[in-house]
Protein backbone atom coordinates (compact mmCIF):
# COMPACT_ATOMS: atom_id res chain seq x y z
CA UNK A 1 36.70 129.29 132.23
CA UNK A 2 39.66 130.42 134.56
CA UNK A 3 43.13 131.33 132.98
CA UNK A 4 45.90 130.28 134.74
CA UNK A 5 49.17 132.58 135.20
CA UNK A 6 52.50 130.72 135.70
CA UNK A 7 55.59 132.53 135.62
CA UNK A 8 58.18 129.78 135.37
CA UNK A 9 61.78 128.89 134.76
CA UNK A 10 62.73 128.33 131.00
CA UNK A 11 63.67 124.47 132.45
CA UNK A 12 60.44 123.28 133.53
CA UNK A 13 58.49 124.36 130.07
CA UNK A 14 58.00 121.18 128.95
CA UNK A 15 56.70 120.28 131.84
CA UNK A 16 54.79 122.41 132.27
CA UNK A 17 52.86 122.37 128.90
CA UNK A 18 52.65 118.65 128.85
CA UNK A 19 50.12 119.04 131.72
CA UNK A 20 48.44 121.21 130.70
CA UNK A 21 45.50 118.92 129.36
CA UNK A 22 45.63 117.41 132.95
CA UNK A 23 44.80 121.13 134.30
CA UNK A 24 42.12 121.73 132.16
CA UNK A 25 40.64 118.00 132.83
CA UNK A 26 40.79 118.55 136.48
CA UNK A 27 40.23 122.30 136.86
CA UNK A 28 38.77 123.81 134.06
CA UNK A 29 40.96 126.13 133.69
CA UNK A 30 43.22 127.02 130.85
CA UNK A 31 47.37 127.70 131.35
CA UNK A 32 49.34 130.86 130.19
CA UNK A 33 52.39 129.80 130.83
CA UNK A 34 55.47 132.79 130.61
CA UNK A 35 58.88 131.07 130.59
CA UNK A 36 62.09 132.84 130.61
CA UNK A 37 65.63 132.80 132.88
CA UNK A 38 65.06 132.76 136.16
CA UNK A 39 66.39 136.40 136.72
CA UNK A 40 63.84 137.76 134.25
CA UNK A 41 60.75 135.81 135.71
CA UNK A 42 61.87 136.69 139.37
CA UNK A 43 61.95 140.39 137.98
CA UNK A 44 58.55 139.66 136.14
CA UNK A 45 56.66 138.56 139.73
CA UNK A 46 58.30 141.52 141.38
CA UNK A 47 57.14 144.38 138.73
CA UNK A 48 53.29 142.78 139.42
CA UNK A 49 52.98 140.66 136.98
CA UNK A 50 49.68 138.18 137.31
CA UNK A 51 50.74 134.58 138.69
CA UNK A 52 48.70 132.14 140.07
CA UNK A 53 52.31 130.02 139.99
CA UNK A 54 55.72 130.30 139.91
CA UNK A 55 58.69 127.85 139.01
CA UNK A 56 61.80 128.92 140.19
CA UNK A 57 64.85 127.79 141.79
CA UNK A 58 64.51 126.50 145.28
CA UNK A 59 67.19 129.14 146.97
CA UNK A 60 65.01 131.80 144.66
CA UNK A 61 61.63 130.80 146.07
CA UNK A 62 62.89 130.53 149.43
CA UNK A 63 64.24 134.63 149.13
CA UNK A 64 60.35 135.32 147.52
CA UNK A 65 58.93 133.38 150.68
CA UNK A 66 61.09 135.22 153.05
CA UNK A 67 59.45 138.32 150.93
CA UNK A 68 56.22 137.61 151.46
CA UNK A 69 55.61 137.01 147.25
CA UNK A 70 54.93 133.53 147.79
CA UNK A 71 52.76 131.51 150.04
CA UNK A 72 55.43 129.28 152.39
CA UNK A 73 53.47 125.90 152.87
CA UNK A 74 52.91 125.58 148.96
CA UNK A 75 56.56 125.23 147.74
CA UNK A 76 57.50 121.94 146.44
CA UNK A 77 60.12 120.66 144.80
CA UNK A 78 59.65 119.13 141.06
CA UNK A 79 63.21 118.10 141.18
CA UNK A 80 67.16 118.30 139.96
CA UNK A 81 67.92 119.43 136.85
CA UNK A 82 72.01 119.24 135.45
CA UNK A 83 73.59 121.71 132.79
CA UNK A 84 74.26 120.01 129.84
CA UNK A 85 76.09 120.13 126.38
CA UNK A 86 74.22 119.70 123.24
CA UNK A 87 74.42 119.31 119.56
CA UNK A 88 72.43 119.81 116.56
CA UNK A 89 70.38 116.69 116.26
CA UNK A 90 72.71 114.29 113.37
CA UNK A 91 75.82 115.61 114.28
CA UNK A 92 78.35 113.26 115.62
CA UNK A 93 78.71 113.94 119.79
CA UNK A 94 81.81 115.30 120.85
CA UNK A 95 84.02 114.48 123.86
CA UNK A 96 82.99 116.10 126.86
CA UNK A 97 84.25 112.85 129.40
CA UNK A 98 86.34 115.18 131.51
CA UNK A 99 88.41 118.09 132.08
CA UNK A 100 90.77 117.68 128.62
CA UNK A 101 87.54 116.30 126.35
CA UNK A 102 85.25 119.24 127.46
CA UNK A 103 87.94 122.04 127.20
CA UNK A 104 88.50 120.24 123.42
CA UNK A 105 85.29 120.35 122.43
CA UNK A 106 84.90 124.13 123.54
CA UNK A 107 87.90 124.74 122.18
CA UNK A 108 86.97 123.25 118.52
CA UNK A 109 83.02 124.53 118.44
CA UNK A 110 82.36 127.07 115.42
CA UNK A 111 79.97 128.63 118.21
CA UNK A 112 79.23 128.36 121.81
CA UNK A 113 75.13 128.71 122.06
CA UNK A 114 74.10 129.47 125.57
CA UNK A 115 71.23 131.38 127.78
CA UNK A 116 71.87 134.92 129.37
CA UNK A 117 75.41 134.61 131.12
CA UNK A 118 73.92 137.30 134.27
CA UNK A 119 70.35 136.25 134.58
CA UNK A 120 69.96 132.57 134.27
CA UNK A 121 71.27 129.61 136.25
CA UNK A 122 72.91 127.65 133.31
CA UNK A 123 74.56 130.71 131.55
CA UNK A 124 76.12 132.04 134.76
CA UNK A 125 77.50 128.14 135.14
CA UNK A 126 78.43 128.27 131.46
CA UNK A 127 80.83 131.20 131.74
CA UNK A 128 82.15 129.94 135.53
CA UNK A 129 83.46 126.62 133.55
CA UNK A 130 84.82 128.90 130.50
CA UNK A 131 86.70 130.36 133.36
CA UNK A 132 87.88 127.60 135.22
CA UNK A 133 89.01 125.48 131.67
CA UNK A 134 91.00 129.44 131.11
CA UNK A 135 89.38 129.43 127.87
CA UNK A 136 86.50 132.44 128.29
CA UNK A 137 88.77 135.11 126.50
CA UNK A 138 89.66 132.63 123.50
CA UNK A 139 86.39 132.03 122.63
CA UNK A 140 84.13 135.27 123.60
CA UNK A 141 83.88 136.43 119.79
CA UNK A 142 82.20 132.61 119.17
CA UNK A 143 79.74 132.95 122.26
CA UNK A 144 76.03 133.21 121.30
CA UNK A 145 73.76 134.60 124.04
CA UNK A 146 70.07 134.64 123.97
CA UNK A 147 67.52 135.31 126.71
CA UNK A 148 66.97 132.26 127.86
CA UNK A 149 67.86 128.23 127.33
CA UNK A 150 64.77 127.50 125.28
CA UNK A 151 65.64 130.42 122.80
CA UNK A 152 69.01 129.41 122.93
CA UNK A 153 68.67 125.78 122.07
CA UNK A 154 65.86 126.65 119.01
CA UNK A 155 68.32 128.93 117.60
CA UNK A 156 71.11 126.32 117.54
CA UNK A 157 68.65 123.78 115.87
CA UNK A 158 67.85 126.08 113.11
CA UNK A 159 71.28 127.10 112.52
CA UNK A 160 72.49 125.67 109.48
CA UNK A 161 76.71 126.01 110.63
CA UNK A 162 78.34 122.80 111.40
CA UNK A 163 80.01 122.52 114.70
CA UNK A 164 77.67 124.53 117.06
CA UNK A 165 77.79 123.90 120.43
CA UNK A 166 75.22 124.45 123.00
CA UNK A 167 75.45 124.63 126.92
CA UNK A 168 72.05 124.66 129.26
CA UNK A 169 69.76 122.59 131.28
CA UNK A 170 68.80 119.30 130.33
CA UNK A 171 65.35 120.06 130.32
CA UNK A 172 65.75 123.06 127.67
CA UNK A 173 67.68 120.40 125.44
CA UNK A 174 65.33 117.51 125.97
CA UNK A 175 62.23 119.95 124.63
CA UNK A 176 63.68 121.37 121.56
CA UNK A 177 63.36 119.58 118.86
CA UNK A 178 66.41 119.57 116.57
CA UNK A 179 68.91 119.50 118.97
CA UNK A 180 70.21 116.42 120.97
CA UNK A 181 71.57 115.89 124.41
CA UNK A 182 75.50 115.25 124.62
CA UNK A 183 75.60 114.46 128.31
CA UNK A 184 75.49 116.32 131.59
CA UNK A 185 78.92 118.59 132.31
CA UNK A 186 81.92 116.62 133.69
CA UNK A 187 81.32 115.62 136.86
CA UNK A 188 83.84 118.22 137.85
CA UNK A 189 81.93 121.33 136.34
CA UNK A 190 78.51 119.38 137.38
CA UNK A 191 75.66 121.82 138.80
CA UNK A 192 72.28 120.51 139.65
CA UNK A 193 69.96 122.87 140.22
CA UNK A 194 66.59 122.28 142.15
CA UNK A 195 63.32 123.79 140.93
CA UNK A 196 60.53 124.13 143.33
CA UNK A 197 56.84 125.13 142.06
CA UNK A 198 55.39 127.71 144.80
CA UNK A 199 51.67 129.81 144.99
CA UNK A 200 51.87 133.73 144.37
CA UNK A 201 50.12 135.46 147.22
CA UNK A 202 48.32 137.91 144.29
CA UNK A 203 47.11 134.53 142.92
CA UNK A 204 43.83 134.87 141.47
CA UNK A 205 42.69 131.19 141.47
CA UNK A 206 44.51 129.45 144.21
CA UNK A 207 42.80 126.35 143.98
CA UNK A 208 43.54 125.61 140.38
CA UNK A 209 47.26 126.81 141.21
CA UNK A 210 47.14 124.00 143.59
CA UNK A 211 46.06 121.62 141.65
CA UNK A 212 48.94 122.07 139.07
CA UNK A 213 51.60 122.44 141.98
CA UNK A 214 50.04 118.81 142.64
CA UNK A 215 50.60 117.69 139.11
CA UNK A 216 53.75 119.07 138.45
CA UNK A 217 55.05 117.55 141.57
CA UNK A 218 53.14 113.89 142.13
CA UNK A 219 53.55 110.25 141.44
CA UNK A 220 51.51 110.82 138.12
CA UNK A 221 54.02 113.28 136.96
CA UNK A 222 57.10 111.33 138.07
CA UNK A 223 58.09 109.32 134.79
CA UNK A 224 57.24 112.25 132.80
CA UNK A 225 59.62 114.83 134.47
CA UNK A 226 62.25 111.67 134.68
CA UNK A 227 61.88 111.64 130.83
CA UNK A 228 62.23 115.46 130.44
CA UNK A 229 65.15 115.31 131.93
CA UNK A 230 64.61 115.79 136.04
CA UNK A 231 65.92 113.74 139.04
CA UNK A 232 62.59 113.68 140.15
């Protein structure tokens, strides 16, 4: 039995895992799946890492193809995925409507939960809108960086503070359980980012990394990644 290497973005775990039976079924092979911010998985494919698969960003894998990491007619897109606010699952949702409500909210939150700010796509954002609302320097001491969404969102769930706040892709917040989805950013602050599924070139088992670029990115698939929070 084959073991398949996918280095992906933090915001297409669940995804990811949930197919994994459908690999296996079709394949045989098994999936070890390495998820992280999309700085520190590019970094991980570039220091030789085994992949069979990566899940990045589209403007990420287009650099790699450019590169020669990936192969160019295999990247497809799995779909859209928006930064979002969340809360600890039974807490009341705050305002986060517009401009004033967001800026509030921010303002209010005990703690500001969130995935790298230099090496990820939604922690970057995070601290561009902290910017923009002029609030970045009021609340830096309450910021709580980990390394990537996923961490950041199971942290927040087992916190036991009242009025945490967390800020990173939909897809991070629809996975973890104990935390629950606010709403996408003001349509103002609003960045959706497109992840693409590509093949390494070092792939080992091309064919099975195939197959799951298939599943990941088919009809089958397309109520699934709808639900886990893609604009498929």
């Amino acid at each position: 039995m084959s073991e398949l290497h996918v280095l992906s973005a933090g915001a297409a775990k669940g995804l990811v895992e949930a197919l994994a039976p459908a690999l296996l079924a079709a394949t045989g092979a098994t999936l070890r799946g390495e998820f992280g911010a999309v700085g520190a998985i590019r970094e991980r494919l570039l220091s030789g890492a085994p992949c069979d698969a990566i899940i990045l960003t589209a403007a990420m894998l287009d650099a790699l193809t450019q590169e020669g990491r990936v192969v160019a007619d295999s990247v497809a897109p799995l779909g859209r995925v928006h930064t979002g606010i969340a809360v600890r699952a039974g807490e009341a949702l705050p305002d986060i409507a517009d401009r004033a409500g967001l800026r509030g909210t921010l303002l209010a939150a005990t703690g500001l939960y969130l995935p790298h700010p230099e090496r990820s796509t939604a922690g970057a954002h995070c601290m561009k809108v902290l910017r923009q609302l002029d609030i970045d320097t009021v609340i830096a001491s309450r910021l709580r960086a980990f390394p990537n969404g996923a961490i950041a969102m199971r942290e927040l769930a087992q916190s036991c503070e009242y009025g945490l706040v967390g800020c990173t892709q939909v897809t991070e917040i629809r996975y973890t359980e104990g935390v629950m989805l606010v709403g996408p950013l003001p349509l103002e602050f609003d960045l959706a980012t497109t992840y693409s599924v590509a093949l390494a070139t070092s792939a080992r088992f091309p064919d099975a990394a195939r197959t799951l670029a298939d599943l990941l990115t088919g009809e089958n698939s397309l109520e699934l990644r709808r639900k886990g929070g893609f604009d498929a």
